[in-house]
Protein backbone atom coordinates (compact mmCIF):
# COMPACT_ATOMS: atom_id res chain seq x y z
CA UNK A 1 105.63 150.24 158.12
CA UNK A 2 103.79 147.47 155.76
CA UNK A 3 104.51 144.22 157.21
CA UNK A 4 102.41 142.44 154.16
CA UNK A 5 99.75 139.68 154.89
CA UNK A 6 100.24 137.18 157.94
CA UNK A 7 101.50 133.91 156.78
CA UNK A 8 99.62 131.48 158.97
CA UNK A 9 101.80 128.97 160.78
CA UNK A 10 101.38 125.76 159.34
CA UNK A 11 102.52 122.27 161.82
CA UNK A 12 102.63 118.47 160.62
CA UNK A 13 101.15 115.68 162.99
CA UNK A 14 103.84 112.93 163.58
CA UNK A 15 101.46 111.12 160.68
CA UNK A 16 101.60 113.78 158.20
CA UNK A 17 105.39 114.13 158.51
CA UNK A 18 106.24 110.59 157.85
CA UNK A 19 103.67 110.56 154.74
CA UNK A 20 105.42 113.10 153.05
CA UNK A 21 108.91 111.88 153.98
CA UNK A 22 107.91 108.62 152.18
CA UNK A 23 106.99 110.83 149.34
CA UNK A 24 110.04 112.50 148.57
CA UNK A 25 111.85 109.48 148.99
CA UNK A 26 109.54 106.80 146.80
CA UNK A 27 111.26 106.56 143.84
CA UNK A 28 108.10 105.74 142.36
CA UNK A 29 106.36 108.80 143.56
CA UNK A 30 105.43 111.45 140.61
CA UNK A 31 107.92 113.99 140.14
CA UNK A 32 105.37 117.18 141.19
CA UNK A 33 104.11 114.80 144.30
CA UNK A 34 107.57 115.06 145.47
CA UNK A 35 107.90 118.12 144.79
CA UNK A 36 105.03 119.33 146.31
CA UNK A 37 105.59 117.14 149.39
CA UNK A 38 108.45 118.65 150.17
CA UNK A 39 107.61 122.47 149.92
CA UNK A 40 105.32 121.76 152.45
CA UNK A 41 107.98 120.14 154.55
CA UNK A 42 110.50 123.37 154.23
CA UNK A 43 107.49 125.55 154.88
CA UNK A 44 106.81 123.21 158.16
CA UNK A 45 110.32 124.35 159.46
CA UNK A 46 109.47 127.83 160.16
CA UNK A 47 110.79 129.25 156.86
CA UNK A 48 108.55 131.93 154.71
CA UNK A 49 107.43 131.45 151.15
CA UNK A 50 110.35 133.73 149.85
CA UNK A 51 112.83 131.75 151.66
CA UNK A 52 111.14 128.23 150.97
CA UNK A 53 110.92 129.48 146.90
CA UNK A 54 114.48 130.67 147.15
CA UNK A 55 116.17 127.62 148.33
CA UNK A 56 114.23 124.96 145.98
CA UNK A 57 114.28 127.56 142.80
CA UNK A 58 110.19 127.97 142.70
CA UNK A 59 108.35 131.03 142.66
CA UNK A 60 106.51 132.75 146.20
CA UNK A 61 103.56 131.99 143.70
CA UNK A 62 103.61 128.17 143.67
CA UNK A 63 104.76 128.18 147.55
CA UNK A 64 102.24 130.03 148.43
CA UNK A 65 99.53 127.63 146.57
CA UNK A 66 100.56 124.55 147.92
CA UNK A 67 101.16 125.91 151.34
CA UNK A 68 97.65 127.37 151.17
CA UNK A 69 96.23 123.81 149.85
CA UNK A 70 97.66 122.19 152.73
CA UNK A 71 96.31 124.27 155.22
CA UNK A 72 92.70 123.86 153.86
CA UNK A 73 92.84 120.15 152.73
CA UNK A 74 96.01 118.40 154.63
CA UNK A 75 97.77 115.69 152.27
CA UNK A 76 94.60 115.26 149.86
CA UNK A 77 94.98 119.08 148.93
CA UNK A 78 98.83 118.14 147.38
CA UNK A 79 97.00 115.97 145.07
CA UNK A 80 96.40 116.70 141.62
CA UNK A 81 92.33 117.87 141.32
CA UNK A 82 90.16 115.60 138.81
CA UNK A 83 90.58 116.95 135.14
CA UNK A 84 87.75 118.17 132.63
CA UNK A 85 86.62 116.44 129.92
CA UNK A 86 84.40 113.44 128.85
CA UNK A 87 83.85 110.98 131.33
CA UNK A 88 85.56 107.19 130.88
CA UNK A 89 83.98 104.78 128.61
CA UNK A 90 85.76 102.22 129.74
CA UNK A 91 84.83 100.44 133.07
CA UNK A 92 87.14 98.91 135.71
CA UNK A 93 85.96 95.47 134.54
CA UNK A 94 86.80 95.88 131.74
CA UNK A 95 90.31 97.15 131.94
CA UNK A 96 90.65 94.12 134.23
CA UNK A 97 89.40 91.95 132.22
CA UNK A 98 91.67 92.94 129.52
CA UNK A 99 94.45 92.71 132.08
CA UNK A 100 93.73 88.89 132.61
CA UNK A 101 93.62 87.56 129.15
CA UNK A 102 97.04 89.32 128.67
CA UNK A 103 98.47 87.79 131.69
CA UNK A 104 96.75 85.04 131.44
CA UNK A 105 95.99 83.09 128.26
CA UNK A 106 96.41 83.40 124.55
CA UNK A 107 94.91 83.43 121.22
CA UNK A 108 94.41 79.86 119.65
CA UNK A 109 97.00 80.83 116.57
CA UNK A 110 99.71 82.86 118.32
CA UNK A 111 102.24 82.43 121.44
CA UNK A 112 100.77 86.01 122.57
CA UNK A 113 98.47 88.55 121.65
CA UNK A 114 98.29 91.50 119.47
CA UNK A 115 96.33 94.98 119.93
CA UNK A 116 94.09 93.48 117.17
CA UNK A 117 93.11 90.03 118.05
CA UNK A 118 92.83 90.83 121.77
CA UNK A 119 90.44 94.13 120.72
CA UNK A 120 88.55 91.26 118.55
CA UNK A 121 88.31 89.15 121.79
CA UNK A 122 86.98 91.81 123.95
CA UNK A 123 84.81 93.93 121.65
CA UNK A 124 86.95 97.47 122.81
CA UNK A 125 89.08 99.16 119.69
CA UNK A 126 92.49 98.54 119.13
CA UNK A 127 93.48 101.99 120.89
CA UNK A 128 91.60 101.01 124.00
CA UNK A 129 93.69 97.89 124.23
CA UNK A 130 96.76 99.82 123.39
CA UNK A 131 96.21 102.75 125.99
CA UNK A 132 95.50 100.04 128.73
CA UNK A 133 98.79 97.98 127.65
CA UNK A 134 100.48 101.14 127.81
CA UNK A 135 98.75 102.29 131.28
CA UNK A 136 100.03 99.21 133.01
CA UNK A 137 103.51 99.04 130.96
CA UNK A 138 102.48 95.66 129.29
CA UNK A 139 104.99 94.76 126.33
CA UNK A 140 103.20 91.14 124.72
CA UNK A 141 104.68 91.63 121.76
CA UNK A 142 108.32 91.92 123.48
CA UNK A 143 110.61 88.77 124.71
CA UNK A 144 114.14 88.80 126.62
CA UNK A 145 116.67 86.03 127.34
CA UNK A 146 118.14 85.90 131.04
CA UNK A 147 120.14 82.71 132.72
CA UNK A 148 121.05 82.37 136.13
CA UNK A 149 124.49 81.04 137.37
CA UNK A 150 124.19 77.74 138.27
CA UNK A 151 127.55 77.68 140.44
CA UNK A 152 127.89 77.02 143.43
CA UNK A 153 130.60 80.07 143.80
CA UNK A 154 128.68 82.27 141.89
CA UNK A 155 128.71 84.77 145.15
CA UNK A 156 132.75 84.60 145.61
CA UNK A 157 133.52 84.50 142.13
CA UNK A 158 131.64 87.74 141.86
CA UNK A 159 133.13 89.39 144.23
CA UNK A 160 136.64 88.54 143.12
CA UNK A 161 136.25 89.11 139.83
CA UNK A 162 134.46 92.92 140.59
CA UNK A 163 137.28 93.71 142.47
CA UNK A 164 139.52 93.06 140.28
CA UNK A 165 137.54 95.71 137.70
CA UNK A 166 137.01 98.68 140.64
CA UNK A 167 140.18 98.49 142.37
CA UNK A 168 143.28 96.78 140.54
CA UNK A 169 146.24 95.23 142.37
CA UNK A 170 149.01 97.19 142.64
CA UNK A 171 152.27 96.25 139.97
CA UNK A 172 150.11 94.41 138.08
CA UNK A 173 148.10 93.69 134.96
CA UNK A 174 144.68 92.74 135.03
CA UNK A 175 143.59 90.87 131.12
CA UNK A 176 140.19 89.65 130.20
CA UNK A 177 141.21 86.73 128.29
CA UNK A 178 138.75 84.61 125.66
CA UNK A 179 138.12 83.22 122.45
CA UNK A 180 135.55 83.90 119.55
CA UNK A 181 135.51 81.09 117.63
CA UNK A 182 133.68 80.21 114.41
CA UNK A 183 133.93 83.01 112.98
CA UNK A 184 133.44 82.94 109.35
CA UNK A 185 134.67 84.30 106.04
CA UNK A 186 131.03 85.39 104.20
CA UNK A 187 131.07 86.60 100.58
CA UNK A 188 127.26 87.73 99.32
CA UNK A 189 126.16 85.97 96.80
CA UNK A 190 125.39 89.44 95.20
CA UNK A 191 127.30 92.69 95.01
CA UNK A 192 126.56 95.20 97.09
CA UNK A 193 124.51 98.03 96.52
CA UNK A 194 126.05 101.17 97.98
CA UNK A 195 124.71 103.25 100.33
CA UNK A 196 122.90 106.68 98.37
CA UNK A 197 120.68 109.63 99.14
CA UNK A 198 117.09 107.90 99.69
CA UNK A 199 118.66 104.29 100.11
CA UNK A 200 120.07 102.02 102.64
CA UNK A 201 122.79 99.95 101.80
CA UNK A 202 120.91 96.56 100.56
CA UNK A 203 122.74 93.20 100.12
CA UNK A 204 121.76 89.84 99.35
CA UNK A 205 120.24 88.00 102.72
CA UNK A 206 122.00 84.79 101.82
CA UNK A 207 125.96 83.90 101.38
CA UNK A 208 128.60 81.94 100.67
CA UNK A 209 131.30 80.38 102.99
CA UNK A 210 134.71 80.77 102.75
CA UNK A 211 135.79 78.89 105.88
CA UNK A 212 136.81 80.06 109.47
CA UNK A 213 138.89 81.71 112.31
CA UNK A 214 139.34 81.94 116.10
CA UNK A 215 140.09 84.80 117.58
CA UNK A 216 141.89 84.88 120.94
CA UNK A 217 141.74 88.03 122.74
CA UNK A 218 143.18 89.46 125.74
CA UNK A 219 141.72 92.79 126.72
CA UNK A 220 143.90 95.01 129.55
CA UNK A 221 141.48 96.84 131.58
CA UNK A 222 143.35 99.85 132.99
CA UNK A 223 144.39 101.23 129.39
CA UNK A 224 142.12 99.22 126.77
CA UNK A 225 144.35 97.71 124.91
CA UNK A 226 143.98 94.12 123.09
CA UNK A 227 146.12 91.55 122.38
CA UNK A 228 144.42 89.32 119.77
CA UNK A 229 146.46 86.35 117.33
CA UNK A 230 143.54 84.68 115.29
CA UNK A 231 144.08 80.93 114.57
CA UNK A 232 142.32 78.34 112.11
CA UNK A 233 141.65 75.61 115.15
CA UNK A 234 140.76 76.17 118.72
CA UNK A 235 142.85 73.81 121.12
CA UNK A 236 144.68 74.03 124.24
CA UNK A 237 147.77 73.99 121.78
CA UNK A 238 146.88 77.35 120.46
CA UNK A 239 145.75 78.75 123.59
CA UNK A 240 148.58 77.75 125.01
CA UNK A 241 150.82 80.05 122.03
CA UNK A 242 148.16 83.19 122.62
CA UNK A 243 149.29 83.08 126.33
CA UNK A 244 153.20 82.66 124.88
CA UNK A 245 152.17 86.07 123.19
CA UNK A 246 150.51 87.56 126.32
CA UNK A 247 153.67 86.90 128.02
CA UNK A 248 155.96 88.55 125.48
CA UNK A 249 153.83 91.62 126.08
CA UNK A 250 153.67 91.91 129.51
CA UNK A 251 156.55 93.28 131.03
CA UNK A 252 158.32 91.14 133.59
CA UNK A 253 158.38 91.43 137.27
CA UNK A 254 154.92 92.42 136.64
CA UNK A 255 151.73 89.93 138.50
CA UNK A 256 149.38 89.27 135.80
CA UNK A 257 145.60 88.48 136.57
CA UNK A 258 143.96 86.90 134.00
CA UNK A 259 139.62 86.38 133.82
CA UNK A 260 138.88 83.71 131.75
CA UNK A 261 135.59 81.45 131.96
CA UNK A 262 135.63 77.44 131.91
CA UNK A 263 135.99 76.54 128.65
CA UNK A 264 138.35 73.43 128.33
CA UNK A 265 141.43 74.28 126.28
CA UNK A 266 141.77 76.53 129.38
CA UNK A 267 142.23 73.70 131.88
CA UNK A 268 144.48 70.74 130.26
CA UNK A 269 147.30 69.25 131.47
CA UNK A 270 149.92 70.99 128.90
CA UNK A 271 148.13 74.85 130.73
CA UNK A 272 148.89 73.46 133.84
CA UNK A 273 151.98 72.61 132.88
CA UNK A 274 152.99 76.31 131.28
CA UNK A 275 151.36 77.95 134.70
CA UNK A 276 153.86 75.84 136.74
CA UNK A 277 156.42 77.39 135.16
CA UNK A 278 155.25 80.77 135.60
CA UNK A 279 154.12 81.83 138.95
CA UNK A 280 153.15 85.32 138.65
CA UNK A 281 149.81 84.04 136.81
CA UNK A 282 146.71 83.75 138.75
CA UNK A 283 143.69 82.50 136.83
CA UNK A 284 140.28 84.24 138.01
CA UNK A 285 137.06 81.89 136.22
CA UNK A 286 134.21 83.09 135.14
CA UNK A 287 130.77 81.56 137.01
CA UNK A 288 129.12 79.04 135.06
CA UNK A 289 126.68 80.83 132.72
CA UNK A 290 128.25 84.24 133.85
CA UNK A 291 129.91 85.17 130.65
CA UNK A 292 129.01 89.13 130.96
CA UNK A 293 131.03 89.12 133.96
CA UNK A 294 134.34 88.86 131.16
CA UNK A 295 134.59 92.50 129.86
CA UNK A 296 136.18 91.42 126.87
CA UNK A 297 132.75 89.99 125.84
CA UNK A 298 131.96 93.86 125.44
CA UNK A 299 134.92 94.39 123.19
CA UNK A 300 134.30 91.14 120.87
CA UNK A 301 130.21 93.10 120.81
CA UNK A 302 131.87 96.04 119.36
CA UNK A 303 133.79 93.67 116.62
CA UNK A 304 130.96 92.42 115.80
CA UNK A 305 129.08 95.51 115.40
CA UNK A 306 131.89 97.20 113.03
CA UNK A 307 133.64 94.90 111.44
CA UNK A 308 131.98 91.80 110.80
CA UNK A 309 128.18 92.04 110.71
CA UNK A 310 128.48 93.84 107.83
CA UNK A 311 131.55 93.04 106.46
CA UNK A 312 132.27 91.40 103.09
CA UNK A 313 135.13 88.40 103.45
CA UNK A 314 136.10 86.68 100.40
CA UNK A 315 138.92 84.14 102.28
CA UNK A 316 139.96 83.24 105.21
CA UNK A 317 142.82 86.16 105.17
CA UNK A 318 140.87 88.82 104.32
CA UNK A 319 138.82 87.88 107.57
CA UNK A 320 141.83 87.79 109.29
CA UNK A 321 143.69 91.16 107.92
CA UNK A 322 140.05 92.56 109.21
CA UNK A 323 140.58 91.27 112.35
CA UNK A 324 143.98 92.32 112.47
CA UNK A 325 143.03 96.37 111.44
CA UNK A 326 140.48 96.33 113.91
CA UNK A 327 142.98 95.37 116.73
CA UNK A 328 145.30 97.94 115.25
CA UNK A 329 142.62 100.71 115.39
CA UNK A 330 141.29 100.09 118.79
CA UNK A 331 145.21 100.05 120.16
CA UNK A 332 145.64 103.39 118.64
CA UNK A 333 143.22 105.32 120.45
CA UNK A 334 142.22 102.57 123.26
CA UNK A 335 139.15 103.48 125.29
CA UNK A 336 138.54 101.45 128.56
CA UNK A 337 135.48 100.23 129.73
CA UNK A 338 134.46 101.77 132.92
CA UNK A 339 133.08 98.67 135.57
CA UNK A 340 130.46 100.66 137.51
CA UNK A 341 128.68 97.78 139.19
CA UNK A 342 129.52 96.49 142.63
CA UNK A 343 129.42 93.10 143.91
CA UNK A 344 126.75 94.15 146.63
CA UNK A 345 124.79 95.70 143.88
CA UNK A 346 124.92 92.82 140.90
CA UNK A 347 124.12 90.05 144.14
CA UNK A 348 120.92 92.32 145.15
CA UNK A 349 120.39 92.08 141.71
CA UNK A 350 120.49 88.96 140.86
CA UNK A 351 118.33 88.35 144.30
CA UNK A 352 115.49 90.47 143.56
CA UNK A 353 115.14 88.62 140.18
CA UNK A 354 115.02 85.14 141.78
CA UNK A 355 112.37 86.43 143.93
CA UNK A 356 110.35 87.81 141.18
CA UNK A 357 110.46 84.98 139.37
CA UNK A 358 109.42 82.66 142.16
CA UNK A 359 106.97 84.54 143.59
């Protein structure tokens, strides 16, 4: 009976087994390191290359390699072996010098530098600066915005306001309530020119004024729906009618949560006044510079995205009646947005940004 060649036995020092435990679990290690890391560790178990290549979906072939390159080389034989082809031109001091003018400094007529001037600087092409930019994931060219919370409940407020989103009081509503104000009427000063086969839509890059609106919206997170009223001035007076509204709509006997940030229409004296009279209101605030924690923010992005950015306004009602068949569209078919985020996992967040940027 053919028994087929011996597999020899292969065993892991306590040293070698915690390497390439850390290497399946990196998430920073390369995909085939991982990989590779842990055949070795299912072969180290006992198993045979037809049961190892069975349970991870890889042919006996490939088991059998990297088993074999284990047993002659330990961990260096997982790695990948140096590639053919023309050696580097390109020293070590000079990638790192490259590295530190990025970082560093900048040209004398620019806030950053360019593939071109920097290649200038150093002498190298503009593709050598580019593949080392690209090598070390360096962006000059690129800017984002951030602000940190300045409150001093940031932490609490987080957490309240997330668990509102991922778990929602029982018998009751839960509205993401704000205001996007200054929002105004534009006519181009131009007519359009039509979108066509081989042409964008083009219209005239300035405009002409036709006055403004405020929109107050209350978004409902467990179905989607909104409940906007758009107003020409943006007091406590006419909050105070959007919440008459919201209160219309909700049905009663019902608690109603509402999120709403700091602005100050939403903490007068005649607000106070209508809460007194209605108890099963709870206010939740926004933290101070937190605005993204109000999903409703999301729905005025949308809006803005398909209905006003490009949108032609001639008055003040046309704005409006825009407004007002966007609402009516989104209640029709109302999608909600899905809070994945948990307070642990925004504070950790938020954490291991302060410590970047300190450190």
């Amino acid at each position: 009976m053919r028994t087929g060649r011996p597999i020899p036995p292969l065993t892991l020092s306590p040293e070698e087994q915690e390497t390439l435990e850390r290497w399946t679990r990196r998430p920073k290690t390369a995909q085939a390191l991982a990989q590779r890391a842990r055949v070795v560790l299912a072969c180290a178990t006992g198993k045979s290359n037809t049961g190892v290549s069975r349970d991870m979906g890889l042919s006996k072939q490939a088991v059998g390699k990297w088993r074999r390159r284990f047993l002659e080389r330990r961990l260096d034989g997982l790695l990948d072996e140096p590639r053919p082809g023309a050696p580097r031109k390109i020293s070590d001091d000079e990638v790192e010098r490259v590295l530190t003018l990025t970082l560093e400094s900048a040209p004398e007529d620019a806030t950053h530098w360019s593939t071109r001037s920097l290649a200038r600087r150093t002498g190298l092409t503009q593709n050598a600066i580019s593949r080392i930019w690209r090598a070390f994931a360096l962006q000059p060219h690129r800017a984002e915005t951030f602000q940190l919370s300045t409150d001093p409940l940031f932490v609490e407020t987080v957490r309240d306001i997330v668990g509102l989103y991922l778990s929602p009081p029982a018998r009751a509503v839960v509205l993401c309530v704000d205001e996007k104000t200054q929002v105004q009427a534009l006519d181009r000063t131009q007519p359009l020119l039509p979108l066509r086969p081989g042409q964008v839509e083009r219209h005239t890059h300035d405009y002409k004024r036709h006055g403004i609106t405020s929109l107050f919206a209350a978004l409902e997170i467990q179905s989607g729906k909104v409940i906007g009223q758009c107003h020409r001035r943006h007091r406590s007076t006419e909050f105070r009618k959007f919440l008459d509204t919201i209160d219309a709509s909700v049905p009663p006997g019902v608690e109603v949560h509402i999120i709403l940030d700091n602005y100050g229409t939403h903490k007068t004296a005649l607000i106070h006044r209508w809460l007194a009279k209605r108890p099963r209101y709870h206010l939740h605030f926004t933290p101070t510079y937190a605005s993204w924690l109000n999903l409703v923010e999301r729905w005025f992005a949308n809006l803005t995205e398909k209905q006003l950015r490009r949108g032609v306004h001639r008055s003040v009602k046309e704005l409006e009646e825009a407004i007002q068949r966007y609402l009516a569209a989104t209640n029709t078919e109302p999608k909600p947005f899905v809070w994945t985020k948990t307070a642990d996992e925004i504070l950790a967040k938020v954490a291991a940004f302060c410590q970047r940027t300190l450190s």
